[in-house]
PDB file of N, CA and C in Angstrom:
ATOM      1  N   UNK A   1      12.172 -24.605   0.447  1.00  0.00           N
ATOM      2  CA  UNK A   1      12.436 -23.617   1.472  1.00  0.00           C
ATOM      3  C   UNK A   1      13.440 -22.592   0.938  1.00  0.00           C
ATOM      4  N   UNK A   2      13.394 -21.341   1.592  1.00  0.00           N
ATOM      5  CA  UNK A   2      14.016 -19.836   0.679  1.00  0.00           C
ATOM      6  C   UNK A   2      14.369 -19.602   2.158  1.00  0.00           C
ATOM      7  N   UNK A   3      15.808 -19.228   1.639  1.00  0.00           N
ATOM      8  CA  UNK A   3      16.710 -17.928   2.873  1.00  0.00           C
ATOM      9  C   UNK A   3      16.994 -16.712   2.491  1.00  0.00           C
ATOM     10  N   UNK A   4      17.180 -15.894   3.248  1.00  0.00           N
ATOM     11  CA  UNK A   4      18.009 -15.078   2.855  1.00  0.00           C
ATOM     12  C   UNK A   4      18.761 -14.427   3.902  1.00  0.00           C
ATOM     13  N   UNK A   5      19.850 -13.950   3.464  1.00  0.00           N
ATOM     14  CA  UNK A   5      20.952 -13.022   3.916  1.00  0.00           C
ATOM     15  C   UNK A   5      20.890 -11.678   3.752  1.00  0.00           C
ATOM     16  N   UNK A   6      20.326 -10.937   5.214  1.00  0.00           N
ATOM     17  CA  UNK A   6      20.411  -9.269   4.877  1.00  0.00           C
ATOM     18  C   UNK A   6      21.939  -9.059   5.822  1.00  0.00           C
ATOM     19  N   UNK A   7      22.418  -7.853   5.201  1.00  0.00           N
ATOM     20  CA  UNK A   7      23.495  -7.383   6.150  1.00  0.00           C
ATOM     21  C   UNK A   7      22.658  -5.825   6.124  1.00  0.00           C
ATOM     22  N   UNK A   8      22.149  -5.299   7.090  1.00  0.00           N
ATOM     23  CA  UNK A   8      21.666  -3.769   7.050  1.00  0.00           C
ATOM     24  C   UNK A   8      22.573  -2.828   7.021  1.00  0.00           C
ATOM     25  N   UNK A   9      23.894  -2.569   7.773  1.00  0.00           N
ATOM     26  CA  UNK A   9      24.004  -1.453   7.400  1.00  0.00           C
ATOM     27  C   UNK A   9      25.029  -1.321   5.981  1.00  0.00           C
ATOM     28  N   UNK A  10      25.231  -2.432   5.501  1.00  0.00           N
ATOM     29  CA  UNK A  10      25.833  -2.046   3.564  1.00  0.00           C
ATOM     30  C   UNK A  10      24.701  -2.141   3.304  1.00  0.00           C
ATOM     31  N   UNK A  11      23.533  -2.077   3.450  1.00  0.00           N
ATOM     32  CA  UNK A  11      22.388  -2.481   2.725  1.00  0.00           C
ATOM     33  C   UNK A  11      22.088  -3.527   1.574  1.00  0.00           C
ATOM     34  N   UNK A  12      22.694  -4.789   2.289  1.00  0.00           N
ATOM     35  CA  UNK A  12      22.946  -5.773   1.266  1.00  0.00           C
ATOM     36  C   UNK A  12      22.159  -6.962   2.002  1.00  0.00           C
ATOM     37  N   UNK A  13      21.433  -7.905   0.747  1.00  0.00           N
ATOM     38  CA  UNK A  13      20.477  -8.513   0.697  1.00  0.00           C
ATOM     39  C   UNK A  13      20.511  -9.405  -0.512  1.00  0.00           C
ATOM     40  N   UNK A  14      20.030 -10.693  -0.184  1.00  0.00           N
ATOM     41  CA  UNK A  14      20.305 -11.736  -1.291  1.00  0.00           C
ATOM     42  C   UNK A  14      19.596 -12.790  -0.546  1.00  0.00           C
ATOM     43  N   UNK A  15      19.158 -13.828  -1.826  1.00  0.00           N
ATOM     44  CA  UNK A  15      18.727 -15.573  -1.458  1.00  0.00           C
ATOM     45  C   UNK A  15      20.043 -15.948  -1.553  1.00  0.00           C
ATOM     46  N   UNK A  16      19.496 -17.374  -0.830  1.00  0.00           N
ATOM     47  CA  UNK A  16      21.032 -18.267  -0.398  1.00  0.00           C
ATOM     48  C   UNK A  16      19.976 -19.357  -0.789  1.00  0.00           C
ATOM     49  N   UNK A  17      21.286 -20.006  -1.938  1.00  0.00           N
ATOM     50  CA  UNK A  17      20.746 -21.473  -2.918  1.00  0.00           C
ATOM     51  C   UNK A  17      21.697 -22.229  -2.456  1.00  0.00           C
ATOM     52  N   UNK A  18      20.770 -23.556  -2.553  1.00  0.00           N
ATOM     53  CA  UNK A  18      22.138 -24.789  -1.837  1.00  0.00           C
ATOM     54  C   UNK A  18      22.710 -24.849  -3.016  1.00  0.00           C
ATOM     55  N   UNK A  19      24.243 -24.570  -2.560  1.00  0.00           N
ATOM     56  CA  UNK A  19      25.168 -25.728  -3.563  1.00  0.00           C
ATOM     57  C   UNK A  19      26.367 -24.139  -3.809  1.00  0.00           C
ATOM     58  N   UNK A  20      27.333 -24.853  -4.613  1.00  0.00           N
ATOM     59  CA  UNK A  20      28.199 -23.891  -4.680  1.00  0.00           C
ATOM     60  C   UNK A  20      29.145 -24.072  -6.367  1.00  0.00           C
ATOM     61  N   UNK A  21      28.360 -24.364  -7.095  1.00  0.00           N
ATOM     62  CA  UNK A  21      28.472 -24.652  -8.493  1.00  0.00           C
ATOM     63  C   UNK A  21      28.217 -23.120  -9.573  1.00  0.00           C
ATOM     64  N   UNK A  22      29.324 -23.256 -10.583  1.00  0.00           N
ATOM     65  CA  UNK A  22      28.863 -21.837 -11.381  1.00  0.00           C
ATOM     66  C   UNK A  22      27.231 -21.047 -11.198  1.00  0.00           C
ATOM     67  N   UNK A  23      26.312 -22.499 -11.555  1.00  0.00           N
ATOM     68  CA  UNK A  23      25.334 -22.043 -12.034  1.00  0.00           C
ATOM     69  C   UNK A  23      24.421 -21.181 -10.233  1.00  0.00           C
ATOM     70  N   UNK A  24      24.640 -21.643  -9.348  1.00  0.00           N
ATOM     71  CA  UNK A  24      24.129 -21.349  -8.055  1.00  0.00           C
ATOM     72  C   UNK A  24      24.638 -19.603  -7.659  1.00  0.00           C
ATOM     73  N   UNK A  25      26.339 -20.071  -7.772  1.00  0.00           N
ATOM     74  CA  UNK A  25      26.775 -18.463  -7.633  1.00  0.00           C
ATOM     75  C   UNK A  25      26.557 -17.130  -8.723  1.00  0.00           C
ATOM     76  N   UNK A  26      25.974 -17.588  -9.949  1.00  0.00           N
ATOM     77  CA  UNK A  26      26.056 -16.658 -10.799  1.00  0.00           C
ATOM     78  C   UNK A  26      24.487 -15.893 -10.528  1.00  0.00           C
ATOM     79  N   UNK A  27      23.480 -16.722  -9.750  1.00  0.00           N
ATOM     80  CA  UNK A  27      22.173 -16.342  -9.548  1.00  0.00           C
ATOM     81  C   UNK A  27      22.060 -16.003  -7.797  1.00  0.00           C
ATOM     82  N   UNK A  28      22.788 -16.489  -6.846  1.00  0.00           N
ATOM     83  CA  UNK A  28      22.750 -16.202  -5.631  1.00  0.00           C
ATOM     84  C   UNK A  28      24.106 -16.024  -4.674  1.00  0.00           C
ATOM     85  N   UNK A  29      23.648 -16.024  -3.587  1.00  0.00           N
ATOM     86  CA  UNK A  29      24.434 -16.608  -2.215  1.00  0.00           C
ATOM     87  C   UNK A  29      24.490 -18.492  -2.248  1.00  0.00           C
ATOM     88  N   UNK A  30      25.743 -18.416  -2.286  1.00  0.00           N
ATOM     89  CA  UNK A  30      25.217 -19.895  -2.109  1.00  0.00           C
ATOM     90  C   UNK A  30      26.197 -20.988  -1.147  1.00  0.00           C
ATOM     91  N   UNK A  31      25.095 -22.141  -0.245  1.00  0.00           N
ATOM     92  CA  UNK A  31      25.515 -22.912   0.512  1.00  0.00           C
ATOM     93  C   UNK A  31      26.754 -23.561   1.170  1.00  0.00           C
ATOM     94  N   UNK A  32      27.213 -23.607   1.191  1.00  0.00           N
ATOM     95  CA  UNK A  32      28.572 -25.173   0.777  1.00  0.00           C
ATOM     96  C   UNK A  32      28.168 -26.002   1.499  1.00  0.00           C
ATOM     97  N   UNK A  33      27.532 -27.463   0.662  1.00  0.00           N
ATOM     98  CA  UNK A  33      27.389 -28.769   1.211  1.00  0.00           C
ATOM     99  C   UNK A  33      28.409 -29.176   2.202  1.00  0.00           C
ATOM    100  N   UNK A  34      27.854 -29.618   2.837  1.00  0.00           N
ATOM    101  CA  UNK A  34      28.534 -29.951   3.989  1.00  0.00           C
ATOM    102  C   UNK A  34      28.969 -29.482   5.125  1.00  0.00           C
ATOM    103  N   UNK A  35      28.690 -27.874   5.447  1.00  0.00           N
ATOM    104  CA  UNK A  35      28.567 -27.518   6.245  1.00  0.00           C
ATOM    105  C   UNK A  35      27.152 -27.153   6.985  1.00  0.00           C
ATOM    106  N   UNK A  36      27.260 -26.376   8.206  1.00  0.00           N
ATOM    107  CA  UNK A  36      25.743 -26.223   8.929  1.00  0.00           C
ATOM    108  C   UNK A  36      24.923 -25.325   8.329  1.00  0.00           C
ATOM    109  N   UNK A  37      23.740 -25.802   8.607  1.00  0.00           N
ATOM    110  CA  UNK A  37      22.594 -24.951   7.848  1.00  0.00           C
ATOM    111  C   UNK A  37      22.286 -23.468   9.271  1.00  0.00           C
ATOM    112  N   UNK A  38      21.805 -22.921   8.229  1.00  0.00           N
ATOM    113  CA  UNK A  38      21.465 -21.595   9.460  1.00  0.00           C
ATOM    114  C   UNK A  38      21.170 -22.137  10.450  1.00  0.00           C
ATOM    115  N   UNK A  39      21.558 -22.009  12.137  1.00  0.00           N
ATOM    116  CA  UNK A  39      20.854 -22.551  13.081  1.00  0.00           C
ATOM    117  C   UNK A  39      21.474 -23.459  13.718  1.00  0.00           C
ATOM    118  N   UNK A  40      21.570 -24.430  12.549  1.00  0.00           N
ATOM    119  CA  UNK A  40      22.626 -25.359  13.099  1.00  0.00           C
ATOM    120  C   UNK A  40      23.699 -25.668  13.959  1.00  0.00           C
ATOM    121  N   UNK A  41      24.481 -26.219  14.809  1.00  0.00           N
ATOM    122  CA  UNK A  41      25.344 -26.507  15.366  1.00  0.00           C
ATOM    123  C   UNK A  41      26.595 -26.247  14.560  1.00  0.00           C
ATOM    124  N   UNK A  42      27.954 -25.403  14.542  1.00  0.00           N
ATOM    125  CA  UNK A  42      28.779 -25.481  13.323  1.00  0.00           C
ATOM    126  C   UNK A  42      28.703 -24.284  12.626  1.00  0.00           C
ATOM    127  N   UNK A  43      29.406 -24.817  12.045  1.00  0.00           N
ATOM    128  CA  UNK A  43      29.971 -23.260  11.111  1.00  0.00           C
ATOM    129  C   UNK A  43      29.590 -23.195   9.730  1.00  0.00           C
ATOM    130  N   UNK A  44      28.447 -22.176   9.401  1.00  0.00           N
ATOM    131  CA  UNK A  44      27.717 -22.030   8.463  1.00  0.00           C
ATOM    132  C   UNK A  44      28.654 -21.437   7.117  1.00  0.00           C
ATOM    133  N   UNK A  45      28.755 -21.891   5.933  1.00  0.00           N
ATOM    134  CA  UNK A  45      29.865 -21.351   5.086  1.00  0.00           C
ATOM    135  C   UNK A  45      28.581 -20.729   3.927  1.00  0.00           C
ATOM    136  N   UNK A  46      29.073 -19.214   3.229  1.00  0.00           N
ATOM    137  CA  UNK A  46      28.231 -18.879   2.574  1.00  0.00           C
ATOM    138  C   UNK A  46      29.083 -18.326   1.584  1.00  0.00           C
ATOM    139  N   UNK A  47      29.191 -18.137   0.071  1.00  0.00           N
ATOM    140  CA  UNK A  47      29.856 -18.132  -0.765  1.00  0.00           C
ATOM    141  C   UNK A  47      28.810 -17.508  -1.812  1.00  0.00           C
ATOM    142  N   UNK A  48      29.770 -16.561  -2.567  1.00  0.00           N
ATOM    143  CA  UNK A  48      29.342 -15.752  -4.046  1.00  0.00           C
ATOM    144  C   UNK A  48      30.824 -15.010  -4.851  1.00  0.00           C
ATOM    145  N   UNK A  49      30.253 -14.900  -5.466  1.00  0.00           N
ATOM    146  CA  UNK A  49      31.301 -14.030  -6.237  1.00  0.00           C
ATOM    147  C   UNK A  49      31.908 -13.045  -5.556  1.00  0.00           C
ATOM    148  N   UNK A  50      33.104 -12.387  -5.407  1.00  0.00           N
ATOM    149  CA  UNK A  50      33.303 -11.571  -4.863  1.00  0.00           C
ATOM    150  C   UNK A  50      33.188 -10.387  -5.386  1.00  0.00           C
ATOM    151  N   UNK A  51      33.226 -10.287  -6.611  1.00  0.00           N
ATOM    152  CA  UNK A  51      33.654  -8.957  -7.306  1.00  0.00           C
ATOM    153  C   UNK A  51      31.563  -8.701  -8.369  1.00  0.00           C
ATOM    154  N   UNK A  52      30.929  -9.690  -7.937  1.00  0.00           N
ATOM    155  CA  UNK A  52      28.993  -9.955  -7.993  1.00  0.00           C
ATOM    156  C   UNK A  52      28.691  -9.485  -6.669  1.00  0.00           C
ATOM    157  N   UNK A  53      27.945 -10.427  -6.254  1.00  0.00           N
ATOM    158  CA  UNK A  53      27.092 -10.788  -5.458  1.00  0.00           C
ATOM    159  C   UNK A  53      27.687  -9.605  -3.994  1.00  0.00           C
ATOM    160  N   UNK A  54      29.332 -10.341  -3.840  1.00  0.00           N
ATOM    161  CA  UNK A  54      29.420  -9.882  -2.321  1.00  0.00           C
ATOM    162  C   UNK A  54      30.765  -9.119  -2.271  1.00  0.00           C
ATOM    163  N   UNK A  55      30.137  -7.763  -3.783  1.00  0.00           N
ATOM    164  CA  UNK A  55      31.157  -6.803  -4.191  1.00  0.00           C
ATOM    165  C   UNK A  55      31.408  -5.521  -2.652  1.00  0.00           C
ATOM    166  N   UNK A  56      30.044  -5.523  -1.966  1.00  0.00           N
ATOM    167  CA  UNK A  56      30.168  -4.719  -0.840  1.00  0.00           C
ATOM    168  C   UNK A  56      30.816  -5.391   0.680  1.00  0.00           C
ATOM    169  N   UNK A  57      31.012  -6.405   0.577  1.00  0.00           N
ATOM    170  CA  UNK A  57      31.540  -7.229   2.087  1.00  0.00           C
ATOM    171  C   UNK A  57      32.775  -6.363   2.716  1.00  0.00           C
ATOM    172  N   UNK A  58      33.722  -5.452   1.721  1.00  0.00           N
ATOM    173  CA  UNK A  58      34.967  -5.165   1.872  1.00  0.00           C
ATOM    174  C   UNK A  58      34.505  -3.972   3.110  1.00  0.00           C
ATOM    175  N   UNK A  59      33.202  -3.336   3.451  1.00  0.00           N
ATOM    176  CA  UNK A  59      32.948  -2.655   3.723  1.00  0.00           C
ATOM    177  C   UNK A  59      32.871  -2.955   4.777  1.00  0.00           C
ATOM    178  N   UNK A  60      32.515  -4.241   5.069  1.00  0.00           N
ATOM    179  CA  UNK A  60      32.256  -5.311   6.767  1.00  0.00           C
ATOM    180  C   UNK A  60      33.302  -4.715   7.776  1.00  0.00           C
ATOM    181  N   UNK A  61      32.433  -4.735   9.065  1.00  0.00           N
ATOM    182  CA  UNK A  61      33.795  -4.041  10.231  1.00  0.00           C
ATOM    183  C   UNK A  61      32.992  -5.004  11.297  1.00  0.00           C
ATOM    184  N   UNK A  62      33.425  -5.441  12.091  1.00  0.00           N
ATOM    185  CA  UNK A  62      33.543  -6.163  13.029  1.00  0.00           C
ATOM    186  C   UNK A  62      32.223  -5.775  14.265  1.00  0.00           C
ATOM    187  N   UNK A  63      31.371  -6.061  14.681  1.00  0.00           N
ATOM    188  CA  UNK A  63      30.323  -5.528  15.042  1.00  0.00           C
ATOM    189  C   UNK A  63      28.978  -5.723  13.738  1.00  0.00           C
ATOM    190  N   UNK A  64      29.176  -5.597  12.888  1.00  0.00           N
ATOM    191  CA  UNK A  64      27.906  -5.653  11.845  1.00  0.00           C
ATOM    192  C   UNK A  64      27.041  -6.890  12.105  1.00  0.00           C
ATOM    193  N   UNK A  65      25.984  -6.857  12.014  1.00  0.00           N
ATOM    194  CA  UNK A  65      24.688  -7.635  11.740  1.00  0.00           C
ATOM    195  C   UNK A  65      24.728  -8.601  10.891  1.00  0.00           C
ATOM    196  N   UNK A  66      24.987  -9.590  10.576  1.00  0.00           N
ATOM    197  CA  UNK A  66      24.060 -10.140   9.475  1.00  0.00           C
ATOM    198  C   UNK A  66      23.307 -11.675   9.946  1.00  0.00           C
ATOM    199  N   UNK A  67      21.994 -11.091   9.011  1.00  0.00           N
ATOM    200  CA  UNK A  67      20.709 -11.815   9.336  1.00  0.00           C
ATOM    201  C   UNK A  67      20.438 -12.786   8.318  1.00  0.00           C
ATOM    202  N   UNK A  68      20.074 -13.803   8.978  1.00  0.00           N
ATOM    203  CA  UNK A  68      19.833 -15.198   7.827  1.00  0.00           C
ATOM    204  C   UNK A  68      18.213 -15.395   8.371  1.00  0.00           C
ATOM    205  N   UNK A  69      17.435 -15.453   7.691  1.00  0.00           N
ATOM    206  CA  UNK A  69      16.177 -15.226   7.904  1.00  0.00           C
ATOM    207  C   UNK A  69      15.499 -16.560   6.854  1.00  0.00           C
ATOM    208  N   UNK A  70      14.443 -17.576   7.610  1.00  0.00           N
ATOM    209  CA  UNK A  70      14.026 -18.934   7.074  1.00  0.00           C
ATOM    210  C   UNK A  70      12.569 -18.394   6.776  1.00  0.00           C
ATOM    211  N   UNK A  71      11.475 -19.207   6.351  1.00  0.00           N
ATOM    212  CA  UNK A  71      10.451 -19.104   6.399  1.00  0.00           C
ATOM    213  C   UNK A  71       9.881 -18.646   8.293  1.00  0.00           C
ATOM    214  N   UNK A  72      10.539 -19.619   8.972  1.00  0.00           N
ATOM    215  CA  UNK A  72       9.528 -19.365  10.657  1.00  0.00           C
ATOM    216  C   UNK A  72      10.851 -19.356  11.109  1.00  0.00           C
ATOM    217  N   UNK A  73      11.859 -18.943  11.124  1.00  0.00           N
ATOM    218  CA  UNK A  73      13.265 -18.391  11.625  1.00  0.00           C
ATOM    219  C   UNK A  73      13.902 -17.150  11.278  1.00  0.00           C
ATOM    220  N   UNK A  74      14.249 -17.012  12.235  1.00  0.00           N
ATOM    221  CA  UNK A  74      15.694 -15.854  11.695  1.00  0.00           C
ATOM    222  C   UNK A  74      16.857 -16.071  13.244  1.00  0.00           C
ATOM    223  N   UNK A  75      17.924 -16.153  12.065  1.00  0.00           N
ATOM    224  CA  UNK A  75      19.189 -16.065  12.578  1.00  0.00           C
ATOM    225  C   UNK A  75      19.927 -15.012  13.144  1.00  0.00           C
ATOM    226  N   UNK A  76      20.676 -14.538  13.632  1.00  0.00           N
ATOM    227  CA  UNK A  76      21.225 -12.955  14.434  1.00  0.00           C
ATOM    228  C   UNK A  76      22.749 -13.216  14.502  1.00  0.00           C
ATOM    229  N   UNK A  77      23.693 -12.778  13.869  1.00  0.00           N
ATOM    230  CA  UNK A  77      25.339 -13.280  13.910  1.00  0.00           C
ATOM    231  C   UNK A  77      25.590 -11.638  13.537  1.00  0.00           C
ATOM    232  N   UNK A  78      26.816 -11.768  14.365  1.00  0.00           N
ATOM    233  CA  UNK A  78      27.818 -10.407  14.479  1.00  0.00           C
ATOM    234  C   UNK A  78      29.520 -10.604  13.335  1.00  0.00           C
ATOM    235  N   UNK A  79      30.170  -9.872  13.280  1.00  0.00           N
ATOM    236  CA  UNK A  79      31.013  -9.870  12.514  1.00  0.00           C
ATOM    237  C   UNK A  79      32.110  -9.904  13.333  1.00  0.00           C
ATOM    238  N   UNK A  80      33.245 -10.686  13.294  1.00  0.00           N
ATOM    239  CA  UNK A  80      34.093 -10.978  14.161  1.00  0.00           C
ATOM    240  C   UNK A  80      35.623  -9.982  13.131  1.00  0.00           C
ATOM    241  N   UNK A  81      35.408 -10.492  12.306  1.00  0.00           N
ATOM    242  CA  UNK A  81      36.393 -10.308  11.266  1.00  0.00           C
ATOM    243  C   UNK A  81      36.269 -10.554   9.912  1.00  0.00           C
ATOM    244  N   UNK A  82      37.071 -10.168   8.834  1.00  0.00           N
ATOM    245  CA  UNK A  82      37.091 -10.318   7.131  1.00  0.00           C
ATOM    246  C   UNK A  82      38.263 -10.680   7.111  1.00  0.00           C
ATOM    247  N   UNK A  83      38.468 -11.714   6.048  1.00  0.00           N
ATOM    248  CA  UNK A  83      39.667 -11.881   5.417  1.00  0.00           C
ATOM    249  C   UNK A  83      38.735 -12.244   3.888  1.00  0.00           C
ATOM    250  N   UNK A  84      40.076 -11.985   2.585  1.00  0.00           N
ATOM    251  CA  UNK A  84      39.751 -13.134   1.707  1.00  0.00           C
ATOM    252  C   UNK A  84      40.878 -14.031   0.866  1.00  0.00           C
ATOM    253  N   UNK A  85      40.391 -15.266   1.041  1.00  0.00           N
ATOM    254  CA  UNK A  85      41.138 -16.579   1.239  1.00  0.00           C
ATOM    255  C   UNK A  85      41.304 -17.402   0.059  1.00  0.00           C
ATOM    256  N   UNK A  86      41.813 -17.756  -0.786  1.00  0.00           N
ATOM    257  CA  UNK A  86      41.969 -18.983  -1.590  1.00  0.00           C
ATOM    258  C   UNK A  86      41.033 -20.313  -1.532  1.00  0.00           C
ATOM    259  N   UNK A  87      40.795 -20.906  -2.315  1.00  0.00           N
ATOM    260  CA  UNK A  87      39.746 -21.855  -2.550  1.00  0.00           C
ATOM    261  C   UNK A  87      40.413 -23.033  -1.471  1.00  0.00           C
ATOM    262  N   UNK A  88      41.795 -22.968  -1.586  1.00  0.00           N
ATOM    263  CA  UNK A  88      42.683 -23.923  -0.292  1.00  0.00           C
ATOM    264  C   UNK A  88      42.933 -23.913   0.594  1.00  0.00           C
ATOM    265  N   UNK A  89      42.331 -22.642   1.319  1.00  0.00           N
ATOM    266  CA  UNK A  89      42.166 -22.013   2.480  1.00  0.00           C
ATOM    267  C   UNK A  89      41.163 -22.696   3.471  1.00  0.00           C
ATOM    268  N   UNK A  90      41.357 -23.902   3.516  1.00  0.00           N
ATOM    269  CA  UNK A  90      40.709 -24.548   3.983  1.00  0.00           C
ATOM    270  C   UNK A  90      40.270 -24.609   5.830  1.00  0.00           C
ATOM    271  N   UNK A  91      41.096 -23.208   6.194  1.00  0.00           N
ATOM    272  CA  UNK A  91      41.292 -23.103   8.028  1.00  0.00           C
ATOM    273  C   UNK A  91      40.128 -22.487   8.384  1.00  0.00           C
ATOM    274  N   UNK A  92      39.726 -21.528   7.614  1.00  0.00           N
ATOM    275  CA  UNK A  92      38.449 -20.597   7.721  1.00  0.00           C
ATOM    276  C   UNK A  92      37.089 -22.051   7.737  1.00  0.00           C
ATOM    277  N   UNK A  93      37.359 -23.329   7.796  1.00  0.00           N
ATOM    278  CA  UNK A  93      35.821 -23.558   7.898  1.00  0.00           C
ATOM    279  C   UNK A  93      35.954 -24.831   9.162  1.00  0.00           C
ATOM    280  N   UNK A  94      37.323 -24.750   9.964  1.00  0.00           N
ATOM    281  CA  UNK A  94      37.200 -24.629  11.358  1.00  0.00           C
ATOM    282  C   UNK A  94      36.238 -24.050  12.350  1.00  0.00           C
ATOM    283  N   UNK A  95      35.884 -24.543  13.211  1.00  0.00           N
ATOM    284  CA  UNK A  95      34.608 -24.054  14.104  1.00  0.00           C
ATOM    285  C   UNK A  95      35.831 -22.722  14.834  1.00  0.00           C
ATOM    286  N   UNK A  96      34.885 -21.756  15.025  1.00  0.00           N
ATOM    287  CA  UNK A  96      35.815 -20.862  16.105  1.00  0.00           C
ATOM    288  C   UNK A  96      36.043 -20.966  17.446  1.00  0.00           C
ATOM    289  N   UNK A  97      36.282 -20.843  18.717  1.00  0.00           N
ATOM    290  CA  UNK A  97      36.613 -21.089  20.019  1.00  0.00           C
ATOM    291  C   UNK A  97      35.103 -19.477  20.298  1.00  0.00           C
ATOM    292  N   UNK A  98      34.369 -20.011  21.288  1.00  0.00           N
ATOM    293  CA  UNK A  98      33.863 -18.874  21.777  1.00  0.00           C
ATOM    294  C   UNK A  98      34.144 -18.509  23.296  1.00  0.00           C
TER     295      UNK A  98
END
């Protein structure tokens, strides 16, 4: 099974590979085990390079789109906020209060 992640208005677009190992981020978007899969219940964590893959995110404003799209799914999530965090930053994969 293939995902992907569009954000439309940076015009940014990518597959999302499970796992979060050199070899995953140097070719995609990729997973972090153990958290929720698109859809899922939980808080979906998605990870790349910052200065690769997700060199345009800085551009993200609060309101933006982004779409996680399955074979017979698609996902619809808004942008609440950006930060960027340290690998020990471990608060960001807290569920949020809605």
């Amino acid at each position: 099974m293939y995902l992907l992640v569009d954000i439309p208005r940076i015009h940014f677009s990518a597959m999302i590979a499970e796992g979060a190992t050199a070899l995953v981020l140097d070719r995609a978007v990729g997973h972090l085990p153990g958290t929720a899969l698109p859809g899922q219940a939980g808080n979906t964590v998605l990870d790349a390079h910052r200065d690769i893959c997700f060199c345009r995110l800085g551009e993200l404003e609060p309101g933006d789109v982004i779409r996680i799209t399955a074979p017979r799914a698609e996902r619809t999530n808004c942008v609440t906020f950006t930060d960027i965090v340290n690998p020990d930053e471990t608060w960001v994969l807290q569920s949020a209060s809605r």
